[in-house]
Protein backbone atom coordinates (compact mmCIF):
# COMPACT_ATOMS: atom_id res chain seq x y z
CA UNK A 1 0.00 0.00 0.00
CA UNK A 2 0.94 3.19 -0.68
CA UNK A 3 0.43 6.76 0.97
CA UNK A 4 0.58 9.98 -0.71
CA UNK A 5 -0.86 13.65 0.56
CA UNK A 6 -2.14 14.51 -2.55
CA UNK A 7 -5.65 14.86 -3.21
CA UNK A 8 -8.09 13.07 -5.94
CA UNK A 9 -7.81 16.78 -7.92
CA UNK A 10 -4.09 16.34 -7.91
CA UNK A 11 -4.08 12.72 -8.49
CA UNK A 12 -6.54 13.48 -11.30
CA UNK A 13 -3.42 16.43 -13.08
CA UNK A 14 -0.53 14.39 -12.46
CA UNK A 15 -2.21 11.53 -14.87
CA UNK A 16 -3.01 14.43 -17.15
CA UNK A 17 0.76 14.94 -17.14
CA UNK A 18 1.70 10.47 -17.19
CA UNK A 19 2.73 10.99 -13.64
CA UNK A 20 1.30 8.90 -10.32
CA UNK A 21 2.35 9.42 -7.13
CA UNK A 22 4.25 7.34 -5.47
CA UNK A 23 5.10 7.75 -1.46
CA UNK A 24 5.74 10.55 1.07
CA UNK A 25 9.14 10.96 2.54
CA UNK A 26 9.57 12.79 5.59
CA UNK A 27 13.45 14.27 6.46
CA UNK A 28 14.16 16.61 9.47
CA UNK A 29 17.34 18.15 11.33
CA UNK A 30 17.40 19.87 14.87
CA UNK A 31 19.71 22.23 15.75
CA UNK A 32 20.09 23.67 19.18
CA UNK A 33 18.49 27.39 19.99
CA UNK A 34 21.32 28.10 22.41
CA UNK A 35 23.87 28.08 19.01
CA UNK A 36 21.15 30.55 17.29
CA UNK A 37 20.80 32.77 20.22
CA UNK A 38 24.09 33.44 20.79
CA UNK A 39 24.37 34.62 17.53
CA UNK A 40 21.85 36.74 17.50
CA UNK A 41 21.74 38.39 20.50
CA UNK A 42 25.29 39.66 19.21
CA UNK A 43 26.26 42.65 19.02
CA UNK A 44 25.56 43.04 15.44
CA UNK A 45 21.90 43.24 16.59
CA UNK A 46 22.73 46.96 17.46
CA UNK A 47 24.47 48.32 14.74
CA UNK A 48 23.37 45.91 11.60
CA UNK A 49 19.96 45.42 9.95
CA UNK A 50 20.26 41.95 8.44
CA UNK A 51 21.98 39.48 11.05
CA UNK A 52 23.97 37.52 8.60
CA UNK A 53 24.98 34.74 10.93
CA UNK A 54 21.12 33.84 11.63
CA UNK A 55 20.69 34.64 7.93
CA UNK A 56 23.58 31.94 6.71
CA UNK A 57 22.65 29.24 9.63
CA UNK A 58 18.51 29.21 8.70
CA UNK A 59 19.77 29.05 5.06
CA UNK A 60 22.15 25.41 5.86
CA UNK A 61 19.45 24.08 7.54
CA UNK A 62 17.04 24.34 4.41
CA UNK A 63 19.58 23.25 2.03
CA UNK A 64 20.87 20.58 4.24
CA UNK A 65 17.55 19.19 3.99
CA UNK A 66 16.76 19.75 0.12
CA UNK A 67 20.19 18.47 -0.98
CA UNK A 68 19.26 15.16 1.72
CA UNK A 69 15.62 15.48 -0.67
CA UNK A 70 18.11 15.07 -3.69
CA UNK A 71 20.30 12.60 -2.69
CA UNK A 72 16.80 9.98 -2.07
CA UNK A 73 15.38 10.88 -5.17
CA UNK A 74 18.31 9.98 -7.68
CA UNK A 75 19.44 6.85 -5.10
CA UNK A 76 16.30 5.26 -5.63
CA UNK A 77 16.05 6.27 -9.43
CA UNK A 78 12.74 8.12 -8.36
CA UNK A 79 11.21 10.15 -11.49
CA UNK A 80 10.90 13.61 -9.30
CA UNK A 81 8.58 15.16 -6.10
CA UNK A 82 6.31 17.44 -5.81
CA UNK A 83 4.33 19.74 -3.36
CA UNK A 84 7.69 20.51 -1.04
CA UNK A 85 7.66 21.75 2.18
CA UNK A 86 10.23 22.87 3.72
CA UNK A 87 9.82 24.54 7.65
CA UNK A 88 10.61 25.38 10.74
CA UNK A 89 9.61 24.04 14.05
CA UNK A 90 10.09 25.39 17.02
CA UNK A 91 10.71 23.12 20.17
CA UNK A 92 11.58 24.75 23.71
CA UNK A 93 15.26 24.84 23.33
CA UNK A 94 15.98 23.40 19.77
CA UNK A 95 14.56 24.60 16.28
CA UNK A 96 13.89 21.86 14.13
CA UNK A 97 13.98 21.97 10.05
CA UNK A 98 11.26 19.49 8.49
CA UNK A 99 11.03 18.68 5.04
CA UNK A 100 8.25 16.71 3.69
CA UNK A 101 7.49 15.80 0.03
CA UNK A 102 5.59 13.64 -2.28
CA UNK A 103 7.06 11.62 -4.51
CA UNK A 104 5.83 10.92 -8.45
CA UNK A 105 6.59 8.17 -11.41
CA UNK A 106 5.61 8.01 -14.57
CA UNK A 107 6.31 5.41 -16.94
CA UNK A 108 9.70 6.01 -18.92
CA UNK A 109 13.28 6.02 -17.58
CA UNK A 110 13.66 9.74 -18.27
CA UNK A 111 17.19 10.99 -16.64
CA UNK A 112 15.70 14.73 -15.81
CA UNK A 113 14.14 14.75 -12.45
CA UNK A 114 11.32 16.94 -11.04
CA UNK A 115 11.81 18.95 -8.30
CA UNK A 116 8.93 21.13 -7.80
CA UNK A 117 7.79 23.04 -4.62
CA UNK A 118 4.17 23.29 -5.99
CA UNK A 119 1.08 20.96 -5.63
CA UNK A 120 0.37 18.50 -8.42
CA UNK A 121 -2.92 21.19 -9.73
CA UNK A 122 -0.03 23.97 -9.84
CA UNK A 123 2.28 21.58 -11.65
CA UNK A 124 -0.31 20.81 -14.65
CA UNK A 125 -0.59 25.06 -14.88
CA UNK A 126 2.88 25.41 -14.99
CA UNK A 127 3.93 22.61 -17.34
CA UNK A 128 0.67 23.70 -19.42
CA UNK A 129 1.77 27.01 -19.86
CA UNK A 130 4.87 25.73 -21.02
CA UNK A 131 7.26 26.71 -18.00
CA UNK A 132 9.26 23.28 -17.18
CA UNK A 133 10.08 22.74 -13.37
CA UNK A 134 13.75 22.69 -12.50
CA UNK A 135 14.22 22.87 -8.92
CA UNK A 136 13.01 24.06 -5.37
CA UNK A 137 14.21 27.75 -4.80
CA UNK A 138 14.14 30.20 -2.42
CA UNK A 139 15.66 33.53 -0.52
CA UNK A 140 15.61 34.48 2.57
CA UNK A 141 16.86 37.55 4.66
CA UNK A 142 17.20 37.30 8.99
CA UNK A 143 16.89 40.96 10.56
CA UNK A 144 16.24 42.76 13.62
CA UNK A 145 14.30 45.71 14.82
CA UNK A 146 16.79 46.81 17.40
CA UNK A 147 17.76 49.73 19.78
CA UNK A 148 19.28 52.44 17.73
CA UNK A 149 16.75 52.07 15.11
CA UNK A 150 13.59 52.17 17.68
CA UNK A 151 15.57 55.22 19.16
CA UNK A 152 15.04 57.11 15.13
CA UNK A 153 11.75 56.16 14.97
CA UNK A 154 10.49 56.72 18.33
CA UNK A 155 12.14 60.56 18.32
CA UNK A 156 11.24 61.22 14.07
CA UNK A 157 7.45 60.09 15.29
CA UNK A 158 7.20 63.37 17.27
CA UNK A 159 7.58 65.53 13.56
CA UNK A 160 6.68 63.65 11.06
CA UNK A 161 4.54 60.60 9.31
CA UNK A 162 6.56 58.72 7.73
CA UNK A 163 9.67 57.17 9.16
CA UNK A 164 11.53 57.27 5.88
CA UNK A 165 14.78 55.24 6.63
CA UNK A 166 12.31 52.50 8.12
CA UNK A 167 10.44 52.68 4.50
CA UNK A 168 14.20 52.66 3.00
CA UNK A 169 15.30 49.68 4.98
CA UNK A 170 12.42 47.25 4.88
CA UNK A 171 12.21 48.30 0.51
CA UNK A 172 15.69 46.99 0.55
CA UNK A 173 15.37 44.03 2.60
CA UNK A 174 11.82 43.12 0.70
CA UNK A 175 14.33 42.84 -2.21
CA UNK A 176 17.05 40.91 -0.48
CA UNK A 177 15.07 38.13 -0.94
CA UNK A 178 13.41 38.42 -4.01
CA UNK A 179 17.53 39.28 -5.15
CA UNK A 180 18.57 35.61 -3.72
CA UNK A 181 15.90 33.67 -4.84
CA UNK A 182 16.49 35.13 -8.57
CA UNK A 183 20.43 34.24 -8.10
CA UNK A 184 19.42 30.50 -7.06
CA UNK A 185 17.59 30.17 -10.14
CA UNK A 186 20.28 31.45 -11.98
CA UNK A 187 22.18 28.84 -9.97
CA UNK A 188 20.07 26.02 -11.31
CA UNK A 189 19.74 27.07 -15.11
CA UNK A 190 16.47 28.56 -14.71
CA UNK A 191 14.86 31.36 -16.51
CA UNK A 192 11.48 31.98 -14.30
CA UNK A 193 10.43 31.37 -10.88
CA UNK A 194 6.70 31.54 -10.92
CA UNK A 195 4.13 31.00 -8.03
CA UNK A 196 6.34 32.55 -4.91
CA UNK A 197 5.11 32.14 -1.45
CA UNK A 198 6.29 34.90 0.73
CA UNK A 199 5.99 34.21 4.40
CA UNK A 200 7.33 36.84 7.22
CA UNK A 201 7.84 34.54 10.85
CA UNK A 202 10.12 35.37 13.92
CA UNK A 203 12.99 33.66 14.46
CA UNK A 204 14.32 34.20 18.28
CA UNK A 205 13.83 37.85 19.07
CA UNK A 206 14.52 39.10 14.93
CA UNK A 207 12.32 38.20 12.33
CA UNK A 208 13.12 35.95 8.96
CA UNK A 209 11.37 36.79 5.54
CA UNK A 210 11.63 33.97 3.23
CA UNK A 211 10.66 33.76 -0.32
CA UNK A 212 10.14 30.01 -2.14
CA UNK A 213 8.72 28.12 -5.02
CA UNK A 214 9.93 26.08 -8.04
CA UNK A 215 12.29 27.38 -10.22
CA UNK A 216 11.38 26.71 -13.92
CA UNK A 217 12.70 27.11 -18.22
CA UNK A 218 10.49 27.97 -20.70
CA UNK A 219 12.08 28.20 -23.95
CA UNK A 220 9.31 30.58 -25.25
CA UNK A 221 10.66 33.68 -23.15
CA UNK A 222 14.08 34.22 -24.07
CA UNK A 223 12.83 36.39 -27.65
CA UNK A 224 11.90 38.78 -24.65
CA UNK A 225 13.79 39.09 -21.82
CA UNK A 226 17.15 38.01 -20.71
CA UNK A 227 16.18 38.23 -17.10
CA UNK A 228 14.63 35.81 -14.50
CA UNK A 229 10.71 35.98 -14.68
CA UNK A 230 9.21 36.35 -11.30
CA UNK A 231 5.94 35.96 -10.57
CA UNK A 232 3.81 35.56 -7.36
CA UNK A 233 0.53 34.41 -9.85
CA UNK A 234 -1.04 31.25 -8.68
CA UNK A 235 -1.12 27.91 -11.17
CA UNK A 236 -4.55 28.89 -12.72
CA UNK A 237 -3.51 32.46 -12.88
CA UNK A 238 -0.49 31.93 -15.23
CA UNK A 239 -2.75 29.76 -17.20
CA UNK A 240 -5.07 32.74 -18.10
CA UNK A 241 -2.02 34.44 -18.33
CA UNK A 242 -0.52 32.55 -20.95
CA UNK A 243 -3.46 32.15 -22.72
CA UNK A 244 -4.40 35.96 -22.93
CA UNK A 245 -0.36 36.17 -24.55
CA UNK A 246 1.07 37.87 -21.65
CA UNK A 247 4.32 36.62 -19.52
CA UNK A 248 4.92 38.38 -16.08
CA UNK A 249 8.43 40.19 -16.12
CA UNK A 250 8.91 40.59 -12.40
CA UNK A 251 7.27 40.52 -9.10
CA UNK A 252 7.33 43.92 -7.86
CA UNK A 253 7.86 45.17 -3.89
CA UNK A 254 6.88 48.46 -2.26
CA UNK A 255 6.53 49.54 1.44
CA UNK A 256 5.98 52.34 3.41
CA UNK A 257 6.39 52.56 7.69
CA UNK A 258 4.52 55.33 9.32
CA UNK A 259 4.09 55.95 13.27
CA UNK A 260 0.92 56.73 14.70
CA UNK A 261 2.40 57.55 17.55
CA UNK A 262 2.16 61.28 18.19
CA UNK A 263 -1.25 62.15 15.79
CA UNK A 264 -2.68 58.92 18.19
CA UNK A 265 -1.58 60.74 21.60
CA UNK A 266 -3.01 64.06 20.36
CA UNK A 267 -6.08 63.49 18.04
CA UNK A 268 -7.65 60.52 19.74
CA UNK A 269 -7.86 61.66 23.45
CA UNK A 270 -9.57 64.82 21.80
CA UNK A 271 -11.83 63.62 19.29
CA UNK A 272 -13.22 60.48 21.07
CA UNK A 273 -15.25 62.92 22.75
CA UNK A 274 -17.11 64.16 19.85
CA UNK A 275 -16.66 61.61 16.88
CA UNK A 276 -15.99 58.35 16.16
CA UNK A 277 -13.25 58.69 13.01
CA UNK A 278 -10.09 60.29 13.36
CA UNK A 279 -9.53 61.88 10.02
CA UNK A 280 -5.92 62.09 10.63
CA UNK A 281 -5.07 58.57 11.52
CA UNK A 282 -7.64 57.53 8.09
CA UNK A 283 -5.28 60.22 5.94
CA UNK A 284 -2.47 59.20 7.00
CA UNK A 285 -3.27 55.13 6.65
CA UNK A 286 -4.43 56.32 3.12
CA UNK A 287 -1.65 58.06 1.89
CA UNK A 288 1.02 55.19 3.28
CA UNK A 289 -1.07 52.92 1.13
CA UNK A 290 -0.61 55.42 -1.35
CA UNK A 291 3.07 55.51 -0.99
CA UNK A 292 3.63 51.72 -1.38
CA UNK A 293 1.58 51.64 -5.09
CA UNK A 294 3.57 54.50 -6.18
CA UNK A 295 6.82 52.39 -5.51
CA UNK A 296 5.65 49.34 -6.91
CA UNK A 297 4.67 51.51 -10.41
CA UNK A 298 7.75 53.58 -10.69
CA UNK A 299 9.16 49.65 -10.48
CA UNK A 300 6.53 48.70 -13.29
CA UNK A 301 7.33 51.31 -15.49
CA UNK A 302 11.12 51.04 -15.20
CA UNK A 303 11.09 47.67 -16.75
CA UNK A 304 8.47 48.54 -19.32
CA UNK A 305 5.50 46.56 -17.88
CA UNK A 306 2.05 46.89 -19.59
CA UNK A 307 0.38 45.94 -16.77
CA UNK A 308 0.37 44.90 -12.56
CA UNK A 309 -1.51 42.06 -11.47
CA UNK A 310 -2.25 40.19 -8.60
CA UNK A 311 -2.87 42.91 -6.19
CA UNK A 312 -2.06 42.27 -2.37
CA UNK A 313 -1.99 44.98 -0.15
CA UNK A 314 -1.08 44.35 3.64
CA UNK A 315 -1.09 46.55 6.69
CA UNK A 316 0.04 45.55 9.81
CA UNK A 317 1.57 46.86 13.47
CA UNK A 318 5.72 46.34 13.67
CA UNK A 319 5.89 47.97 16.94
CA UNK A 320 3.40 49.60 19.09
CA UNK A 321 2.55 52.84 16.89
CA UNK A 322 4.51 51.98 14.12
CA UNK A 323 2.74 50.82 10.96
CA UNK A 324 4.23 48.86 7.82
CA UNK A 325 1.92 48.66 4.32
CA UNK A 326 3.74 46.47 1.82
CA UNK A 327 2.41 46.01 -1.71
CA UNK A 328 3.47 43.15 -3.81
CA UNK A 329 2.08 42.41 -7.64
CA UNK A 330 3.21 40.64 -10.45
CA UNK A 331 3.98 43.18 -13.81
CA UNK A 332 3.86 41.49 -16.90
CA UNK A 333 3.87 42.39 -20.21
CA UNK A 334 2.23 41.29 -24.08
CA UNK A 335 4.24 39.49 -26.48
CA UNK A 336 3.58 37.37 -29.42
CA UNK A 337 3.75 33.39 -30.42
CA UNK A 338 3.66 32.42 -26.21
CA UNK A 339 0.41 30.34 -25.40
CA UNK A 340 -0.88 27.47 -24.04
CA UNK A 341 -0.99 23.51 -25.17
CA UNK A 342 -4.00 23.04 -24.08
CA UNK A 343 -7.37 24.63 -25.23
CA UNK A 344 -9.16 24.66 -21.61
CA UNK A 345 -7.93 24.34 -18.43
CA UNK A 346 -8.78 21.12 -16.72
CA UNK A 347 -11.79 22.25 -13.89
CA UNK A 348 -9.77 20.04 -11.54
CA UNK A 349 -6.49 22.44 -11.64
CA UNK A 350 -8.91 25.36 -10.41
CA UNK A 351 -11.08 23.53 -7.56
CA UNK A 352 -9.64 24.66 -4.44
CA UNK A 353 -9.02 21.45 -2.51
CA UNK A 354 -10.73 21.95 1.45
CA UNK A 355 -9.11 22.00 4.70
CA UNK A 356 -11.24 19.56 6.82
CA UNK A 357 -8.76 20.35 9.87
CA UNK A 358 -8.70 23.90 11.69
CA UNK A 359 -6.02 24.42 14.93
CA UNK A 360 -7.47 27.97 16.96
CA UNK A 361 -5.35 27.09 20.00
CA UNK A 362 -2.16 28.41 18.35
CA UNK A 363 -2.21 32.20 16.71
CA UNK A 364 1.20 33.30 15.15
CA UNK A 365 -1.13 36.39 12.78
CA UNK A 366 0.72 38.99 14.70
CA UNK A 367 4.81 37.95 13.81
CA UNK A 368 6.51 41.09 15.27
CA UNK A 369 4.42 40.64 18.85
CA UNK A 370 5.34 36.85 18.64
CA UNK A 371 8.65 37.89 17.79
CA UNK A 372 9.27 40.96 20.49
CA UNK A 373 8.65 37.87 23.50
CA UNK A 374 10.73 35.59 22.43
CA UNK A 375 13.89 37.68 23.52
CA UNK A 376 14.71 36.36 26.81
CA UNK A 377 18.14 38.83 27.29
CA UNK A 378 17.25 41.39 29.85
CA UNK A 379 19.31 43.57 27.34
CA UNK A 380 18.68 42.49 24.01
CA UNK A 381 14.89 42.06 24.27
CA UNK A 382 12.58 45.04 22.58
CA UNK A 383 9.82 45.44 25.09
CA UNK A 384 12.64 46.26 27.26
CA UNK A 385 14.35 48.62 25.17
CA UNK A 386 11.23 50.53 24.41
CA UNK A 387 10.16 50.78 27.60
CA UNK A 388 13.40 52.82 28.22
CA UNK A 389 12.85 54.86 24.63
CA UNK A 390 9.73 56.07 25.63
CA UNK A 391 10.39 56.84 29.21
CA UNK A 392 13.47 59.30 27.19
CA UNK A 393 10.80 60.45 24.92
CA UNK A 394 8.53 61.00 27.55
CA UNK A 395 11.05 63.08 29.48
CA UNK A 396 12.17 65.22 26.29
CA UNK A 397 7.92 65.76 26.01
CA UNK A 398 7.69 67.04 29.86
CA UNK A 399 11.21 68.98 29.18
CA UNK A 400 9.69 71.06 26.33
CA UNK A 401 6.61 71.75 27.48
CA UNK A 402 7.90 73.34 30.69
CA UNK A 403 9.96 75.40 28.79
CA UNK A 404 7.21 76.54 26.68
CA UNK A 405 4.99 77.15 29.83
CA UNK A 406 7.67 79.42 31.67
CA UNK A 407 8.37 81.21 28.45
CA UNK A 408 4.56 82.56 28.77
């Protein structure tokens, strides 16, 4: 008997494609917090944005289990896997990297293997559309939100909006990893990563943002760019893609970080006397939103995009009164001779398979809170070093208004 974790849909594509599934191989490797910790409760968490220690160690521990992922397939002469997972687990003391795939056959001795982070319904899209899996990718960037910067912030919140070297900073490392994931393609011969998953978690008092999918070729694109494609369009939306003669070029970052902070103190005590909406806090929400689209379309039009798709727009809380929106869309562009093999897409590529499961004991939605507790260094941990921030700021406050009163 065998076991697979692929539904009937998937089942259903991969024989579209000659391709059964075979078995589901499980590999994992724990490495001790302690060794993390140390490293990143450095002193580099003061004076550098991306911790490249933490940065380099979560990276081993995902390749150490892809290249163990490798090593099974082509020992047991296994035709390729699909719908990869590769996490982290935290446990007490230890962090623990899991990888679990499924694997696939088909019926010739073919020496190219499969490696492909998508699910079997994603697979048929991509290979439909003509864009050939080549290999699990991804990029990933380890960074903390420590004291000097919460100093800036907390003090530029008193004048201004927008904390524009936080907006600077988190643009750049948004890219980092959309840079590293391009440059493992490039590693692996590829020409497009399509379908990336970006997921933000915390990772022992900083935060990791990680980019992944399946790096593919498609012969078809390289009249038009020399580039790597990337794209963060589902299976089914590359399909329609394709089919409509389009190709995305890039997948396209923007963010903007505003405080709340001092409008909150001042408007909010006053008007929740008289009205419910605070017109500054809704302008100033609105115009950071604002501020993302216009980086992601100065972006667009730099590379000569006809269009940006995909639209996701998120706003959430770093700190207490400090706000990050972050944009990310897919531009693509219209070229000729590019379409699909097939005349339809199959209806069981689109169904949405159903989660019959649902865990509400365990809430990770809010990252940067998550990640602010999990400090346990008296000095290194950020509810400790704002504490001491705003008691400063708080002093500075009383310091100027006295002067101001004795003045009059």
């Amino acid at each position: 008997m065998k076991t697979t974790w692929l539904s009937w849909n998937e089942i259903y594509c991969l024989n579209r494609l000659w391709m059964q599934p075979w078995e589901v191989v499980i590999w994992n490797s724990v490495y001790s917090r302690w060794f993390i910790w140390q490293i990143t409760s450095g002193v580099k968490t003061f004076i550098w944005w991306e911790i490249h220690n933490l940065t380099e160690t979560i990276e081993s521990g995902r390749r150490s289990a892809l290249k163990k992922m490798e090593e099974e397939v082509k020992r047991l002469n296994w035709f390729g896997i699909v719908w990869i997972s590769n996490d982290v687990v935290f446990h007490d003391s230890n962090i623990e990297y899991i990888s679990i795939w499924s694997i696939i056959t088909n019926n010739t001795n073919s020496a190219t293997k499969i490696f492909a982070a998508s699910n079997a319904q994603e697979l048929y899209c991509q290979v439909d559309s003509g864009y050939m899996p080549v290999n699990y990718v991804f990029g990933n960037v380890a960074y903390s939100l420590w004291v000097w910067r919460s100093i800036i912030w907390n003090l530029k919140s008193l004048v201004r909006w927008e904390i524009k070297e936080y907006s600077d900073i988190f643009n750049h490392t948004r890219h980092l990893a959309l840079e590293r994931i391009v440059q493992d393609a490039k590693d692996n011969k590829a020409n497009a990563v399509v379908g990336i998953k970006t997921s933000i978690m915390p990772m022992f008092g900083t935060v990791e943002m990680l980019m992944t999918w399946t790096a593919s070729y498609n012969k078809n694109l390289t009249p038009y760019t020399k580039d790597i494609i990337t794209s963060d369009l589902p299976g089914p939306e590359l399909w329609n893609l394709t089919k409509l003669w389009y190709i995305p070029l890039k997948l396209v970052l923007g963010t903007s970080v505003y405080s709340l902070w001092f409008i909150w103190w001042i408007t909010s005590f006053f008007k929740s006397f008289i009205k419910w909406e605070i017109k500054e806090l809704t302008d100033m929400i609105y115009w950071a939103r604002e501020h993302a689209l216009e980086i992601i379309n100065k972006e667009a039009e730099s590379i000569w995009a006809d269009k940006v798709v995909w639209t996701q727009i998120y706003v959430y809380q770093l700190w207490w009164g400090l706000i990050e929106v972050m944009a990310i869309w897919t531009a693509v562009k219209k070229v000729e001779n590019i379409n699909t093999q097939s005349e339809n897409l199959l209806l069981q590529a689109a169904i949405m398979d159903e989660n019959t499961f649902t865990d509400m004991t365990y809430d990770r939605s809010n990252v940067w809170v998550t990640a602010r507790w999990q400090s346990n260094n008296f000095w290194t941990n950020p509810s400790i070093v704002i504490f001491f921030v705003r008691l400063i700021r708080f002093i500075i406050i009383i310091a100027v208004l006295t002067s101001l009163f004795q003045r009059w």
